[in-house]
Protein backbone atom coordinates (compact mmCIF):
# COMPACT_ATOMS: atom_id res chain seq x y z
CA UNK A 1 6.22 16.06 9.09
CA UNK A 2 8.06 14.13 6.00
CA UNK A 3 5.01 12.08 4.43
CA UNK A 4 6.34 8.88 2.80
CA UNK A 5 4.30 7.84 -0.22
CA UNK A 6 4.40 4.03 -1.91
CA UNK A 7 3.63 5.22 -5.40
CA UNK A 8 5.03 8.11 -7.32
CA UNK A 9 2.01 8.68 -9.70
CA UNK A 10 -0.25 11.68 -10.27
CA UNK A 11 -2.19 11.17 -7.01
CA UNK A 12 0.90 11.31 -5.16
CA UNK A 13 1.45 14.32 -6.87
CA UNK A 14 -1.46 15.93 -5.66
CA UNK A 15 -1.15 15.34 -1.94
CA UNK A 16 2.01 16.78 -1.97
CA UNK A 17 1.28 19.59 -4.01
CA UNK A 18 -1.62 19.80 -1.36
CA UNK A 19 0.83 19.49 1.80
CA UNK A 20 3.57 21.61 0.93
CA UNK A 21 1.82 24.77 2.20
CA UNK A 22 0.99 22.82 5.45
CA UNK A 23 5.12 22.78 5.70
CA UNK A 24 5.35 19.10 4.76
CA UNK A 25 8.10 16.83 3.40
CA UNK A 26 7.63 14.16 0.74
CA UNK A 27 9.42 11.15 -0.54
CA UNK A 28 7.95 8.61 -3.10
CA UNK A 29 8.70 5.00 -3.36
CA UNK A 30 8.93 4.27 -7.65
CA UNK A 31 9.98 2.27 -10.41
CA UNK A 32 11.42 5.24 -12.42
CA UNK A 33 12.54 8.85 -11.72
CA UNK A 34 10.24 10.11 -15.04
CA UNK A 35 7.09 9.42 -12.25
CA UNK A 36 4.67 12.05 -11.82
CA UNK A 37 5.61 12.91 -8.38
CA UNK A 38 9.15 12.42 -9.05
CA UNK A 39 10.07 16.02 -8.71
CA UNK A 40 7.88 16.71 -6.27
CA UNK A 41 10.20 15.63 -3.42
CA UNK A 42 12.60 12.94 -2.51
CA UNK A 43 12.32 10.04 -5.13
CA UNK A 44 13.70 6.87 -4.03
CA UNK A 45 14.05 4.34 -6.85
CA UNK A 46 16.54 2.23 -5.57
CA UNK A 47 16.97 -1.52 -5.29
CA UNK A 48 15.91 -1.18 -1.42
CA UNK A 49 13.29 1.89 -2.07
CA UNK A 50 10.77 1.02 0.85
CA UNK A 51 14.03 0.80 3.05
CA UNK A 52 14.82 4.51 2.18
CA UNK A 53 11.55 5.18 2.16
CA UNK A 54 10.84 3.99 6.01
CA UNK A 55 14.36 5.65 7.04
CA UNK A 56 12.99 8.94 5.23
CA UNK A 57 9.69 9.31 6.86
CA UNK A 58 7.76 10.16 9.94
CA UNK A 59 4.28 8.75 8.00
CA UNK A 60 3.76 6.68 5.16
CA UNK A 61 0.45 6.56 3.23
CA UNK A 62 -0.43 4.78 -0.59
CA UNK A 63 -1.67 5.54 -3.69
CA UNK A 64 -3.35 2.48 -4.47
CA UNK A 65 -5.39 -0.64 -3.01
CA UNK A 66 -3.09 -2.92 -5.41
CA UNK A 67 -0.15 -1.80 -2.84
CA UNK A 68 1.25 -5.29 -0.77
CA UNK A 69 -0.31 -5.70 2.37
CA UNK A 70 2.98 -7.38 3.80
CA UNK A 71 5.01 -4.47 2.83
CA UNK A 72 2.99 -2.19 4.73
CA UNK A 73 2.89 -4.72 7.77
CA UNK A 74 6.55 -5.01 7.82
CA UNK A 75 6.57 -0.99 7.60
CA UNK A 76 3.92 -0.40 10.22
CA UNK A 77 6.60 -2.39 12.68
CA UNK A 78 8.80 0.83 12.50
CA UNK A 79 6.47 3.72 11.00
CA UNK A 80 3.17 4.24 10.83
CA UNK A 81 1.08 3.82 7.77
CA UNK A 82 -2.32 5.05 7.10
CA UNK A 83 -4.73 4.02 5.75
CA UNK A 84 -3.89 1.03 7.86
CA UNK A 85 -3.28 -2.71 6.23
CA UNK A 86 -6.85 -3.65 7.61
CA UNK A 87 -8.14 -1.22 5.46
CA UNK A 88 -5.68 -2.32 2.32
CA UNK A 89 -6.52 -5.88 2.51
CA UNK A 90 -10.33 -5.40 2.29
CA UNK A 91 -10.59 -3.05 -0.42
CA UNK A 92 -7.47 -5.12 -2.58
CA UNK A 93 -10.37 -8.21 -2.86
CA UNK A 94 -13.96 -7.74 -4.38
CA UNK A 95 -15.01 -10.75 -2.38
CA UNK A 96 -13.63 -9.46 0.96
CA UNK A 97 -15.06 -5.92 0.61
CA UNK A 98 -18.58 -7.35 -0.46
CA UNK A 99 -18.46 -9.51 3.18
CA UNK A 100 -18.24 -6.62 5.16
CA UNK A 101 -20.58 -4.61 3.24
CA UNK A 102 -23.18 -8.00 3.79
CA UNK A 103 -21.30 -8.03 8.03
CA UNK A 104 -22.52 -4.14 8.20
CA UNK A 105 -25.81 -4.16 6.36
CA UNK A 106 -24.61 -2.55 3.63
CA UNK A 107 -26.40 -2.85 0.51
CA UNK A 108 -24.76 -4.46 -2.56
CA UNK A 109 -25.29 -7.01 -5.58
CA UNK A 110 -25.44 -10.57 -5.40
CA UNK A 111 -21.83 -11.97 -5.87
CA UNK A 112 -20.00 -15.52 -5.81
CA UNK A 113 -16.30 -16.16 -5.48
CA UNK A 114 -15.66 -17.76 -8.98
CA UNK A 115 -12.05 -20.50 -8.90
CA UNK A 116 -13.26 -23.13 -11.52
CA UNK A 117 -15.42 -23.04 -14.57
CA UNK A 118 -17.76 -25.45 -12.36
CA UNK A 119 -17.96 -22.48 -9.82
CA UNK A 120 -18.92 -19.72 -12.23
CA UNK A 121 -21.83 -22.15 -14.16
CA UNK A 122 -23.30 -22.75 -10.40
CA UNK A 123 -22.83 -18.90 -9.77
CA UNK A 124 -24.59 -18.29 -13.52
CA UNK A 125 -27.76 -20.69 -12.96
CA UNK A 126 -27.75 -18.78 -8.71
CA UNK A 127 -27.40 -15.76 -9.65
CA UNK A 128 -28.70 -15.22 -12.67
CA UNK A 129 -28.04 -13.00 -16.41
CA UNK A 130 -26.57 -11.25 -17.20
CA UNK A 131 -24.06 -10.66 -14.76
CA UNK A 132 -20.56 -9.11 -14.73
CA UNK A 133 -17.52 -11.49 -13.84
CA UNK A 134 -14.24 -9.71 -12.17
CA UNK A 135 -10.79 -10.22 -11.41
CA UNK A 136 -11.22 -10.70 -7.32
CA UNK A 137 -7.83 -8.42 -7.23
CA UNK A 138 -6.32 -5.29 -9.08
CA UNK A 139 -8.82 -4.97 -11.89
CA UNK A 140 -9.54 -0.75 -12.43
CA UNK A 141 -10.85 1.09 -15.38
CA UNK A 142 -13.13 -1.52 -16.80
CA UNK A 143 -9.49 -3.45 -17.19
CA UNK A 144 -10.27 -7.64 -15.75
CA UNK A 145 -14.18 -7.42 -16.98
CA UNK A 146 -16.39 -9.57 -19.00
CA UNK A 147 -20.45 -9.05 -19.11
CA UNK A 148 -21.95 -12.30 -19.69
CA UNK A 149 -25.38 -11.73 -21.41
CA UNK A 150 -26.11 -15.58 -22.09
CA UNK A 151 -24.91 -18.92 -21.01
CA UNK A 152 -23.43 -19.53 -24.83
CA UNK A 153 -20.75 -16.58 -23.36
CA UNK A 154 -20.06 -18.72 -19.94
CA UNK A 155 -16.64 -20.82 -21.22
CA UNK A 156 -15.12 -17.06 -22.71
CA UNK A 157 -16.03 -15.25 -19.60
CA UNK A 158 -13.91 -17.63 -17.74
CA UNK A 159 -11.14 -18.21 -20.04
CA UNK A 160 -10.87 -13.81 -20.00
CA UNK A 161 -9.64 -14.42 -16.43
CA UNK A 162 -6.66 -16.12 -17.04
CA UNK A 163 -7.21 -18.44 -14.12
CA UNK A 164 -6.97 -15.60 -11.98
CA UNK A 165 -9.71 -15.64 -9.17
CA UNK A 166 -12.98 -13.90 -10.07
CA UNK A 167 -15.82 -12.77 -8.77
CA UNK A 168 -19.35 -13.06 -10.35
CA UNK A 169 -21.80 -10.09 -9.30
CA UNK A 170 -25.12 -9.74 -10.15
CA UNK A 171 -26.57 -7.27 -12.90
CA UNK A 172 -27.69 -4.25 -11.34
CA UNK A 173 -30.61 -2.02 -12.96
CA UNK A 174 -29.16 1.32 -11.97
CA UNK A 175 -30.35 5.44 -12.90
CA UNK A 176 -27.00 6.71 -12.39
CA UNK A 177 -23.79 5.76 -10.76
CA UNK A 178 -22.51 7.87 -7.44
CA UNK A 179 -19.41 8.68 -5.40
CA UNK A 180 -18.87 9.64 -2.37
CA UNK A 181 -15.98 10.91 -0.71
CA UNK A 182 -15.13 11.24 3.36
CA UNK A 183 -12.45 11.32 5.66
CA UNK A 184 -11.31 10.58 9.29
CA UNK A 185 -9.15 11.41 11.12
CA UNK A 186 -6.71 10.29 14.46
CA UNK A 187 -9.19 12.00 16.81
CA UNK A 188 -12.16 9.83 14.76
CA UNK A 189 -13.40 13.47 13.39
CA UNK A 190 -15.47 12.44 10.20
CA UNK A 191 -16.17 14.95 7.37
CA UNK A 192 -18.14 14.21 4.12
CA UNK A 193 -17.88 15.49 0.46
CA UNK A 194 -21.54 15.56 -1.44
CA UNK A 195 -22.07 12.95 -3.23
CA UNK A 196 -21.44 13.29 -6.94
CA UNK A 197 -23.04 11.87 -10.96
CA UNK A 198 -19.95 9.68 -12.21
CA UNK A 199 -20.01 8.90 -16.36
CA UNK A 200 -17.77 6.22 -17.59
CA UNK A 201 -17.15 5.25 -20.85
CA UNK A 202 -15.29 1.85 -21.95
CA UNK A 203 -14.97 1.87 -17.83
CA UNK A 204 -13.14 4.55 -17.25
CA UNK A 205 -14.15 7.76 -15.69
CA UNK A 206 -14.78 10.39 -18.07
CA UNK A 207 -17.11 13.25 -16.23
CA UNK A 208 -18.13 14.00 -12.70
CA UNK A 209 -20.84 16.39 -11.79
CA UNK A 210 -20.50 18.07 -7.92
CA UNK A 211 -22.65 18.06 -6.16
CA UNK A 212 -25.06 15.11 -8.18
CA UNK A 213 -28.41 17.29 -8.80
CA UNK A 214 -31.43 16.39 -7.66
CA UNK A 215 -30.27 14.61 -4.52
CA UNK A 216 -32.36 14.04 -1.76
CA UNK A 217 -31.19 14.84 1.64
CA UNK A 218 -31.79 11.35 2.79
CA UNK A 219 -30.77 10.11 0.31
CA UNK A 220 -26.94 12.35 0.90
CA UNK A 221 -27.72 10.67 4.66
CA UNK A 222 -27.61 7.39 3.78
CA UNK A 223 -24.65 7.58 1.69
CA UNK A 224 -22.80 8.96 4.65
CA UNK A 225 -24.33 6.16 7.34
CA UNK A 226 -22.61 3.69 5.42
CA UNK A 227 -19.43 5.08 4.77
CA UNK A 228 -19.07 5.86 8.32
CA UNK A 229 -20.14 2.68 9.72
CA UNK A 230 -17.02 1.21 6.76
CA UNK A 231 -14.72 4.18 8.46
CA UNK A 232 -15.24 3.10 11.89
CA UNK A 233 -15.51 -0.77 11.26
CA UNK A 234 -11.72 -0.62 9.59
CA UNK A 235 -10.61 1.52 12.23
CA UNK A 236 -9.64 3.54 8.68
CA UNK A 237 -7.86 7.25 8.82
CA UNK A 238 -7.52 9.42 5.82
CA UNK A 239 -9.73 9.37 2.74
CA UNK A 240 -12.09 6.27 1.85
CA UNK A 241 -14.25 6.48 -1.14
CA UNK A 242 -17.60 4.66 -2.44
CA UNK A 243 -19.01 3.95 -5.28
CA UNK A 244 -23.07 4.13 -5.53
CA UNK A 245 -25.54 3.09 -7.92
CA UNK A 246 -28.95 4.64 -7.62
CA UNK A 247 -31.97 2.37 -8.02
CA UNK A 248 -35.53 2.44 -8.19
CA UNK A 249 -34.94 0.59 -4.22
CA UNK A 250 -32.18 3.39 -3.11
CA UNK A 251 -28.30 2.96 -2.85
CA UNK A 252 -26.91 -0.04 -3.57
CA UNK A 253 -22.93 0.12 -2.94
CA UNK A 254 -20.47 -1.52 -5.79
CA UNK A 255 -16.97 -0.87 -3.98
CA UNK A 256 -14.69 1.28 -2.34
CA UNK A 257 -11.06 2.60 -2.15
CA UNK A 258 -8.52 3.49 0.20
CA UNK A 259 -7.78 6.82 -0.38
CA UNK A 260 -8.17 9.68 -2.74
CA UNK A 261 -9.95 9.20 -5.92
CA UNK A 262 -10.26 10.10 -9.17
CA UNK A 263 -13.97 10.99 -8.82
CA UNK A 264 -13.06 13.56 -6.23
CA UNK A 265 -10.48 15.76 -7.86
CA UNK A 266 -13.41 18.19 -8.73
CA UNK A 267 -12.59 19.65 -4.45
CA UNK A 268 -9.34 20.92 -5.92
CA UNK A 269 -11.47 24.54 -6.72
CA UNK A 270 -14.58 23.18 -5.95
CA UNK A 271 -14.67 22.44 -2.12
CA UNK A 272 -13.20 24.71 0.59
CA UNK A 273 -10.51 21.94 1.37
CA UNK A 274 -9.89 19.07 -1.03
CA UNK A 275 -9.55 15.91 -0.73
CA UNK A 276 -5.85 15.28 -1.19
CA UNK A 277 -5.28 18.23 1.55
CA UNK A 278 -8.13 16.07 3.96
CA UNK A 279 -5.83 13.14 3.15
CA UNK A 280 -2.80 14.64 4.38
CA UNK A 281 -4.17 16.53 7.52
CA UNK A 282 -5.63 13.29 8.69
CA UNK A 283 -2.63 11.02 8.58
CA UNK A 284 -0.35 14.28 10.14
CA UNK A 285 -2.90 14.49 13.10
CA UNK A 286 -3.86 17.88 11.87
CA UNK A 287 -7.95 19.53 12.01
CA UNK A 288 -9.81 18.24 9.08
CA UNK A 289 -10.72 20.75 6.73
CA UNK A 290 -14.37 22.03 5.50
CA UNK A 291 -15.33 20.00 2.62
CA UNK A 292 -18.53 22.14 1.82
CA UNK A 293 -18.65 23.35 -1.72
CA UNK A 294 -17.15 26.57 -2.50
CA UNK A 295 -19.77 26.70 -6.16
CA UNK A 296 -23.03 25.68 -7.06
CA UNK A 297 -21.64 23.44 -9.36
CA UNK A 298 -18.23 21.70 -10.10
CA UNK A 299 -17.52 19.22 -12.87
CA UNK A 300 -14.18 17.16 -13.46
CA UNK A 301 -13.48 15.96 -17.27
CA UNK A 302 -10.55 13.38 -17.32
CA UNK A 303 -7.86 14.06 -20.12
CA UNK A 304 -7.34 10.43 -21.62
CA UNK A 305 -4.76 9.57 -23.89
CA UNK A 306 -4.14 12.99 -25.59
CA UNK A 307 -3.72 16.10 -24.51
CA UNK A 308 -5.86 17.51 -26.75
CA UNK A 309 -6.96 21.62 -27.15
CA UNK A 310 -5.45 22.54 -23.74
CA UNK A 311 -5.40 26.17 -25.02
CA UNK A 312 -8.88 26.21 -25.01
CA UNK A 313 -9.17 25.59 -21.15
CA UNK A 314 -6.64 28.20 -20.54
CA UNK A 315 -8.66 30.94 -22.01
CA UNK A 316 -11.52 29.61 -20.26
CA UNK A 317 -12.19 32.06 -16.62
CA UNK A 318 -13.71 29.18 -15.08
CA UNK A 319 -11.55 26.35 -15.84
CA UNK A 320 -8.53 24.78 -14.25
CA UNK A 321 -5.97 22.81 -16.12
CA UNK A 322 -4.19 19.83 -14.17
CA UNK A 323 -1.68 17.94 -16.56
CA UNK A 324 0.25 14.79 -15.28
CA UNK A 325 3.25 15.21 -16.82
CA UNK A 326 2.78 11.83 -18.75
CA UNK A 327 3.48 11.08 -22.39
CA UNK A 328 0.33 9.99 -24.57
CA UNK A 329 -0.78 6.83 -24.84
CA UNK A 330 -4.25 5.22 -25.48
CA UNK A 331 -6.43 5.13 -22.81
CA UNK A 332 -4.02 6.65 -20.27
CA UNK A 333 -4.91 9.38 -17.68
CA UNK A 334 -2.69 12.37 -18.75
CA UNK A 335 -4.67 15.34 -16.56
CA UNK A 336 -7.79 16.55 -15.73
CA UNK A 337 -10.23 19.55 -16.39
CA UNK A 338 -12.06 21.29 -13.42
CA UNK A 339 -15.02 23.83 -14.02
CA UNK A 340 -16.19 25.50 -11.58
CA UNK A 341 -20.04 27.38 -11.94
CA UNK A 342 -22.79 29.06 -10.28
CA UNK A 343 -25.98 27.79 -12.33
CA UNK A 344 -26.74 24.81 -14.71
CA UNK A 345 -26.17 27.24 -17.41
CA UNK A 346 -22.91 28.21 -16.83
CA UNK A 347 -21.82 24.74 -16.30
CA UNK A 348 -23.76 23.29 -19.50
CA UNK A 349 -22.05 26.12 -21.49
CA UNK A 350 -18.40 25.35 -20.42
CA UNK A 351 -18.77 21.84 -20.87
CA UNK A 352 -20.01 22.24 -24.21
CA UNK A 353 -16.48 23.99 -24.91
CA UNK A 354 -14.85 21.53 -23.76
CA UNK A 355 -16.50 18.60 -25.73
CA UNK A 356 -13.73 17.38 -27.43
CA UNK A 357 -12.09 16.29 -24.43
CA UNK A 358 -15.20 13.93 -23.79
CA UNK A 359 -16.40 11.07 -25.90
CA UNK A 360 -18.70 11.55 -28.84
């Protein structure tokens, strides 16, 4: 099939360097031809890109939630696009996601839409401190943010947002923050990655341990109740992924995206089909792919904003280089690092080689 994608950044990338040996096409929708994924198929950059785009392909998909819903409505009249824009508009709003999670039962921190300063001190005094305030829309890496710790740091909270609407969501007391991963397809097959240890720093993902030790099989149960019952109740095809805290009163869920995610790009060695290749069978109408683990253990390290002793990982047997083809720049995503190991030894030993890609 040719796969149209709206984005031409490294995820894009990866699905197609995942569909090509399925005998796929691809075409990206971008601002610039120096993309990620710009040489990775047709790039259309012009004036009337989605146009080109839509004439190109026999399926579109997306990169990102932040993609406009009335794009892919107007697309969807004349090709189909998956995940669909049910999906899309949920996940693109905090406060819309956090209503269906409260519609399905879902487990999830106390939250207020926040428009006026009068909204977030009634939020503040409901809710209580401290408390994390959000950009409703388009905030990622830690980026749209403010902790309020006391009521002295209510006024600057606000003013952060830049009138844009916010959401205010209760402090959660958490052991570890979790991922997980699944996908469905056209013939509403559902298949489930393990759930996986996530460490941010400055809020961005830094490290991801697969599978996350010391995991109860209940508790791996649980995770994939509710991301099936958010599958089925968006009617959603392709990848969706989660984002877990673990408490002291089980899983509480923070929020979810779309389609393939940074915490999963561990399955590229580390799971007998990744996720970008799941991604692309399920919005071709192709079998989903096994998603058990091919290792013991897996970890992902993200490259951020240089490039660092790459050498190093290329004399390494069990590691796997992935570079962006992006130019340094503070706090950017240039690549990633997969290990791959088969005890806690072997995996404590590599990443201790490869410490200088993580923060001190």
């Amino acid at each position: 099939m040719k796969i149209g994608i709206l984005g031409a950044g490294q995820l894009g990338r990866m699905m197609a360097i995942s569909g090509y040996p399925l005998n796929h096409q691809f075409g990206f929708s971008g601002n610039s031809s120096s993309e990620p994924a710009a040489l990775l198929g047709h790039m259309f950059t012009q004036e009337n890109n989605i146009e080109y785009l839509t004439n190109f392909a026999d399926v579109i998909t997306y990169e990102s939630e932040n993609t406009d819903v009335e794009v892919v409505k107007k697309i969807n009249k004349n090709v189909r696009v998956y995940p669909s824009e049910k999906s899309l508009f949920i996940t693109q709003h905090r406060g819309r996601e956090k209503a269906l999670f409260e519609q399905l039962n879902i487990p999830c921190a106390p939250y207020q839409i926040i428009n006026s300063l009068a909204d977030l001190k009634q939020a503040v005094s409901k809710i209580g401190l401290p408390a994390i305030l959000k950009t409703a829309t388009e905030g990622y890496d830690g980026k749209g943010q403010f902790v309020i710790r006391s009521d002295a740091q209510i006024e600057e909270a606000f003013a952060s947002m830049n009138g844009a609407e916010s959401i205010l969501e209760g402090f959660v007391n958490f052991k570890r923050e979790l991922s997980l991963i699944a996908v469905r397809g056209l013939d509403n097959d559902h298949k489930y990655y393990p759930l996986v240890e996530n460490t941010h720093h400055q809020g961005i993902l830094r490290l991801t341990i697969a599978p996350a030790q010391a995991i109860d099989p209940e508790v791996q149960k649980t995770a994939e109740q509710y991301i099936q019952t958010l599958l089925d109740a968006m009617d959603h095809i392709g990848v969706l992924t989660i984002e877990l805290f673990e408490t002291d009163n089980g899983l509480m869920v923070n929020e979810m995206a779309p389609r393939v995610h940074n915490s999963g790009h561990w399955s590229i060695e580390g799971a007998n089909t990744s996720q970008f290749e799941n991604h692309i069978r399920a919005i071709s109408n192709m079998p989903l792919g096994d998603t058990t683990s091919t290792h013991a253990f897996s970890a992902m390290i993200n490259i951020i904003g240089k490039l660092g002793p790459i050498e190093r990982v290329l004399k390494m047997p069990n590691a796997h280089l992935h570079l962006y083809d992006k130019t340094e720049r503070a706090k950017r995503k240039l690549g990633h690092i997969n290990i791959t190991a088969n005890s806690q030894k072997a995996l404590d030993f590599s990443l201790q080689q490869l410490q200088d890609f993580l923060p001190q």
